[in-house]
Protein backbone atom coordinates (compact mmCIF):
# COMPACT_ATOMS: atom_id res chain seq x y z
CA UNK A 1 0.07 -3.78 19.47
CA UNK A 2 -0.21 -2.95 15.47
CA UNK A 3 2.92 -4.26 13.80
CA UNK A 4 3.28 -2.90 10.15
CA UNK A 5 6.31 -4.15 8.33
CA UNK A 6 7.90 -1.72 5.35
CA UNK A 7 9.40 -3.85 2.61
CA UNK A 8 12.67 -2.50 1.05
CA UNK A 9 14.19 -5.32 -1.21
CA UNK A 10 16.97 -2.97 -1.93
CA UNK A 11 18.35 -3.96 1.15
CA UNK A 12 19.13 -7.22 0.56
CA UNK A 13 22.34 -8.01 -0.74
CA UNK A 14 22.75 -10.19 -4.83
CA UNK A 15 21.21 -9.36 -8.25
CA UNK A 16 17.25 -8.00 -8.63
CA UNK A 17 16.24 -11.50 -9.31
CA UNK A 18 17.94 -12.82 -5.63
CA UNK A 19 16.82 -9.42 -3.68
CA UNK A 20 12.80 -10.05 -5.16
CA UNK A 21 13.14 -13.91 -3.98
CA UNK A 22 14.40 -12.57 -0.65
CA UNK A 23 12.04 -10.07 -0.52
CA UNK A 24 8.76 -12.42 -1.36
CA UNK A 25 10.46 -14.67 1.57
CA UNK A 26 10.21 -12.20 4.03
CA UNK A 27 6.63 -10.99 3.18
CA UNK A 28 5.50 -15.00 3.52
CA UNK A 29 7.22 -14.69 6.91
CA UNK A 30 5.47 -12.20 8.14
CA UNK A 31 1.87 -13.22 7.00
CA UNK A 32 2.61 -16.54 8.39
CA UNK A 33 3.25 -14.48 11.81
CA UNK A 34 0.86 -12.65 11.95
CA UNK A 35 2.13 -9.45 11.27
CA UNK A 36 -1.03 -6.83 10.80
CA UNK A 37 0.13 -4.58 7.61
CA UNK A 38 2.69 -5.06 5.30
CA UNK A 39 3.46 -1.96 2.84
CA UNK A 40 5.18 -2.70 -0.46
CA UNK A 41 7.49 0.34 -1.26
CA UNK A 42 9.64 -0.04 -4.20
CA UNK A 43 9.64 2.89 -5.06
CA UNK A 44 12.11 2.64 -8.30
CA UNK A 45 10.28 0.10 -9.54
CA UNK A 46 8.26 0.91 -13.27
CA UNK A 47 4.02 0.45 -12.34
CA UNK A 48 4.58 -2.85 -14.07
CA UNK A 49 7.06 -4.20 -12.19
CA UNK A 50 5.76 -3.11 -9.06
CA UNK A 51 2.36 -4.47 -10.12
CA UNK A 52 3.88 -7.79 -10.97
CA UNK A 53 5.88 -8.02 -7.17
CA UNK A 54 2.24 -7.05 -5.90
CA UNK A 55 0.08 -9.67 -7.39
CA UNK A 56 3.02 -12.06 -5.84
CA UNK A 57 2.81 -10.68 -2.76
CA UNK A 58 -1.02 -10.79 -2.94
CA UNK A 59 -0.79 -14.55 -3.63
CA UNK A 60 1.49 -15.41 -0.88
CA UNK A 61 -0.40 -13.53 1.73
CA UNK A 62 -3.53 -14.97 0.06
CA UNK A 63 -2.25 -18.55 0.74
CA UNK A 64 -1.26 -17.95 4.33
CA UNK A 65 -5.46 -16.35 4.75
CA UNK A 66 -6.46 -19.96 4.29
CA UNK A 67 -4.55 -21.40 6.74
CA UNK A 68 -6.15 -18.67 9.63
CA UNK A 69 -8.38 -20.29 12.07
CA UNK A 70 -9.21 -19.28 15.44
CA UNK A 71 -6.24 -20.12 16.92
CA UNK A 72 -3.93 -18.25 14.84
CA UNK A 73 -3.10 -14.51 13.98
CA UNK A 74 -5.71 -12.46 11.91
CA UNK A 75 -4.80 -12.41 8.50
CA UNK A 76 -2.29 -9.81 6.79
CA UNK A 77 -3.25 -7.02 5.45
CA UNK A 78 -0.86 -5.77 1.86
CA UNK A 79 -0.79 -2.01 1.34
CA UNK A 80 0.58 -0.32 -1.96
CA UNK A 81 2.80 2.36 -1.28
CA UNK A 82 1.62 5.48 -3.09
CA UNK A 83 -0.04 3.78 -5.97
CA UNK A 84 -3.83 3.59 -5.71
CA UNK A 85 -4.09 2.14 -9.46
CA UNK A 86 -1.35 -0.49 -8.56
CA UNK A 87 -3.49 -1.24 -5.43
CA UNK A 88 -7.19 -1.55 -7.24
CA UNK A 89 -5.33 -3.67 -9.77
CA UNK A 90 -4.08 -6.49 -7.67
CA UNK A 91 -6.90 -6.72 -5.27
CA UNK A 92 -4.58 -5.20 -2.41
CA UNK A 93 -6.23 -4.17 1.09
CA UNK A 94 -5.68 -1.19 1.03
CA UNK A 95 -2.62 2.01 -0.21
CA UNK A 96 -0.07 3.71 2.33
CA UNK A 97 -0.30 7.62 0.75
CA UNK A 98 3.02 10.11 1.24
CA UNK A 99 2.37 13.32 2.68
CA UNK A 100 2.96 14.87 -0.70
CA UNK A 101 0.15 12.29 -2.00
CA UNK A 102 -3.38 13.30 -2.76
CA UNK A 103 -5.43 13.06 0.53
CA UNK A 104 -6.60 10.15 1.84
CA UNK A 105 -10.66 11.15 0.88
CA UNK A 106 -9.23 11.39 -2.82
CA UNK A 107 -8.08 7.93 -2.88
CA UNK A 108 -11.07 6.42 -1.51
CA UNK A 109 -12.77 8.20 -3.78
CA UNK A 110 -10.48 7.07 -6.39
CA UNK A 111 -10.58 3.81 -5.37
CA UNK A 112 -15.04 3.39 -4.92
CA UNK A 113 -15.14 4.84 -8.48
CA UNK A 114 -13.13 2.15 -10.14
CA UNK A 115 -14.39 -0.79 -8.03
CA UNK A 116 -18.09 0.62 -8.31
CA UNK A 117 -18.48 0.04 -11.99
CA UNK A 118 -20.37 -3.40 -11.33
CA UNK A 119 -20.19 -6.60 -9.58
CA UNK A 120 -17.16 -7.77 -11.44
CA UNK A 121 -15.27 -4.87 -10.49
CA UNK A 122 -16.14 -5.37 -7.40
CA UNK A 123 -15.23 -8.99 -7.02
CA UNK A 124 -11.41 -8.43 -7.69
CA UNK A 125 -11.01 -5.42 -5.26
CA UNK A 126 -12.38 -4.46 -1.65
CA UNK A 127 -15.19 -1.40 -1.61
CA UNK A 128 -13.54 0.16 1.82
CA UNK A 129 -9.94 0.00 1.47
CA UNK A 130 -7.69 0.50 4.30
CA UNK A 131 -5.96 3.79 3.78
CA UNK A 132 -2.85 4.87 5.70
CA UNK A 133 -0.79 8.08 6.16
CA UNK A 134 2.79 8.81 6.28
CA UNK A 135 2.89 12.23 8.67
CA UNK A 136 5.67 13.71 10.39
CA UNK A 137 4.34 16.42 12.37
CA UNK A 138 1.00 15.72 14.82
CA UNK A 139 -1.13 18.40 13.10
CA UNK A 140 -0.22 16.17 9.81
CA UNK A 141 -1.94 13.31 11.67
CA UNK A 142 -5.20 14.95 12.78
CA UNK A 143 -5.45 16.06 9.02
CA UNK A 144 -5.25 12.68 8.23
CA UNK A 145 -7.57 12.00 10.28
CA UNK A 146 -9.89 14.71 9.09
CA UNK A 147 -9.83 13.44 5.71
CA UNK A 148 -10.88 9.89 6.82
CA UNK A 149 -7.55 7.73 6.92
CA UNK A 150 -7.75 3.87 8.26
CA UNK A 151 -4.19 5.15 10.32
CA UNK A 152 -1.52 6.75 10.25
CA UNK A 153 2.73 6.16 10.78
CA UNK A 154 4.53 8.89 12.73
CA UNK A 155 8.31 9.36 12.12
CA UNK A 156 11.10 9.15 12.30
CA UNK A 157 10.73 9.13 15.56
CA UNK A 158 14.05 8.74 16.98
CA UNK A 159 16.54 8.76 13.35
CA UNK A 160 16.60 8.71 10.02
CA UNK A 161 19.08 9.82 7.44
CA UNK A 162 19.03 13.27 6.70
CA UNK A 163 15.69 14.10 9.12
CA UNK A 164 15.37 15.33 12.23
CA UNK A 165 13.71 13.13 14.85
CA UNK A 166 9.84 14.56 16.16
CA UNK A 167 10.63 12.67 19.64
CA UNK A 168 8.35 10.82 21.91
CA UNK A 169 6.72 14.02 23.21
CA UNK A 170 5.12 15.04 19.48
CA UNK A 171 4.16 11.18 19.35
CA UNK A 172 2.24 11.37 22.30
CA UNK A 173 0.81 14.78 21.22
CA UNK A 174 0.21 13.15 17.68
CA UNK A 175 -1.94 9.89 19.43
CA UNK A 176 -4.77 12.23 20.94
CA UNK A 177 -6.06 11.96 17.27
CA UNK A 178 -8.65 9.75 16.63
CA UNK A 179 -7.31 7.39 14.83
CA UNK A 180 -4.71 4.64 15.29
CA UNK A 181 -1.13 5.80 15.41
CA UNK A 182 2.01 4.08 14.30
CA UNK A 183 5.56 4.93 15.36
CA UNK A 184 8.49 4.81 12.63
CA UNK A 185 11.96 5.66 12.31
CA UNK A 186 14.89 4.18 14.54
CA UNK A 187 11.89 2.02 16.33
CA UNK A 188 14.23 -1.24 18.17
CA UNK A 189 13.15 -3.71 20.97
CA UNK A 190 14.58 -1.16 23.69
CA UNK A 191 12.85 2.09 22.77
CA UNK A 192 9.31 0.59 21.64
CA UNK A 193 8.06 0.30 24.66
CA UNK A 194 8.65 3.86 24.88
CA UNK A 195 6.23 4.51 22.34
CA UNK A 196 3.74 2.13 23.12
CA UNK A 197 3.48 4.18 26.68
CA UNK A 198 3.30 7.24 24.63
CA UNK A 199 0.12 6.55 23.44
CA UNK A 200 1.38 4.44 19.85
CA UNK A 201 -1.07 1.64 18.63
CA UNK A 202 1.65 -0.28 17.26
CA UNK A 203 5.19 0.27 15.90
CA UNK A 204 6.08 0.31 11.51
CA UNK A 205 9.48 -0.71 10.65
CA UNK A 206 11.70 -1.33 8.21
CA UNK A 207 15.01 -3.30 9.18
CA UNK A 208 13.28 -4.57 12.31
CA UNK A 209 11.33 -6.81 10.63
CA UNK A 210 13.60 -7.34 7.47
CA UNK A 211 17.07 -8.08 9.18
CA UNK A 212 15.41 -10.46 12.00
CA UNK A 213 13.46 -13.50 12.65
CA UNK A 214 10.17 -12.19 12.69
CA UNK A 215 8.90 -14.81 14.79
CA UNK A 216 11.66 -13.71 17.55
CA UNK A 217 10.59 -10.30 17.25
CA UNK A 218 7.13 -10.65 17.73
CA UNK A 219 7.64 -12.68 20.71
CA UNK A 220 10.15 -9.92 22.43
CA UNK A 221 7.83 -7.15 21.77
CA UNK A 222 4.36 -8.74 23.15
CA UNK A 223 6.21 -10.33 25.85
């Protein structure tokens, strides 16, 4: 089961300065856990702020890479919401596009242009970057996975403000694409199972992850 945690340091109660401590916490937590993907989407944030929480967020995860052996979880893998420049610039695995975003084929393209221009380029940034898709519909997801995304997150799936759930029935229909899918929105230890039996490689969240003990979570879901 993929786990894919969605950062939101607006969430977290005290001044910018506490919420991005909080926040850089949380994303140590999780790579230390083992969860797969973690997307960082802040989205107010200027492309220099953002790129400055990012190259944090690349170091901690980068730190916790050293300490994976055998025995432990693969290593973390930090996507950039949106921003393909933000990504290329930090070294990130990979970017999480919108579906208003350009498609995933333009951002690999994107992406192989700047990190093609010689082996320096290529040193600070991965040639085949993992490129997820947020989709909402299951034709959205086999267009995703027409235009050659790494996976994609379906949602909401059961709520989200001022949406209208697709249900477990369009998740199922959505999974018979050929690529990975992850379930979103209103995803909690009672219903995921629901989507894991609906065909789901994995479950994205936001406060699942954020407002728990990650370990604890892990453990109830892959129990």
């Amino acid at each position: 089961m993929l786990l894919y945690y969605i950062t939101d340091r607006t969430a977290f109660p005290g001044e910018e300065l506490t919420r991005r401590r909080r926040l850089l916490d949380k994303i140590a937590e999780a790579a230390r856990e083992g969860v797969d993907y973690i997307q960082l989407r802040e989205k107010d944030l200027s492309a220099r702020d953002l790129e400055s929480l990012a190259r944090e967020a690349m170091q901690i995860i980068g730190e916790k890479r050293k300490l994976t052996t055998d025995h432990r979880p693969l290593a973390t893998a930090l996507l950039i919401n949106s921003r393909t420049d933000v990504a290329i610039a930090v070294a990130a695995d990979g970017v999480h596009l919108q579906s208003n975003d350009i498609s995933p084929q333009e951002a690999r393209t994107a992406w192989n242009r700047s990190c093609g221009a010689g082996a320096a380029a290529r040193e600070i940034s991965p040639g085949n970057p993992l490129i997820a898709v947020s989709c909402h519909s299951s034709q959205e997801v086999f267009d995703a996975a027409a235009n050659h995304a790494a996976f994609a997150v379906l949602g909401p799936v059961f709520e989200k403000k001022d949406a209208r759930p697709t249900g477990v029935e369009a998740l199922s229909q959505a999974c018979r694409a050929p690529i990975p899918v992850l379930a979103l929105g209103g995803v909690t230890l009672q219903n995921a199972q629901s989507c894991l039996q609906a065909g789901a490689a994995g479950i994205a969240a936001i406060r699942l992850f954020q407002e728990n003990d990650i370990a604890t979570i892990i453990r109830q879901l892959r129990s």
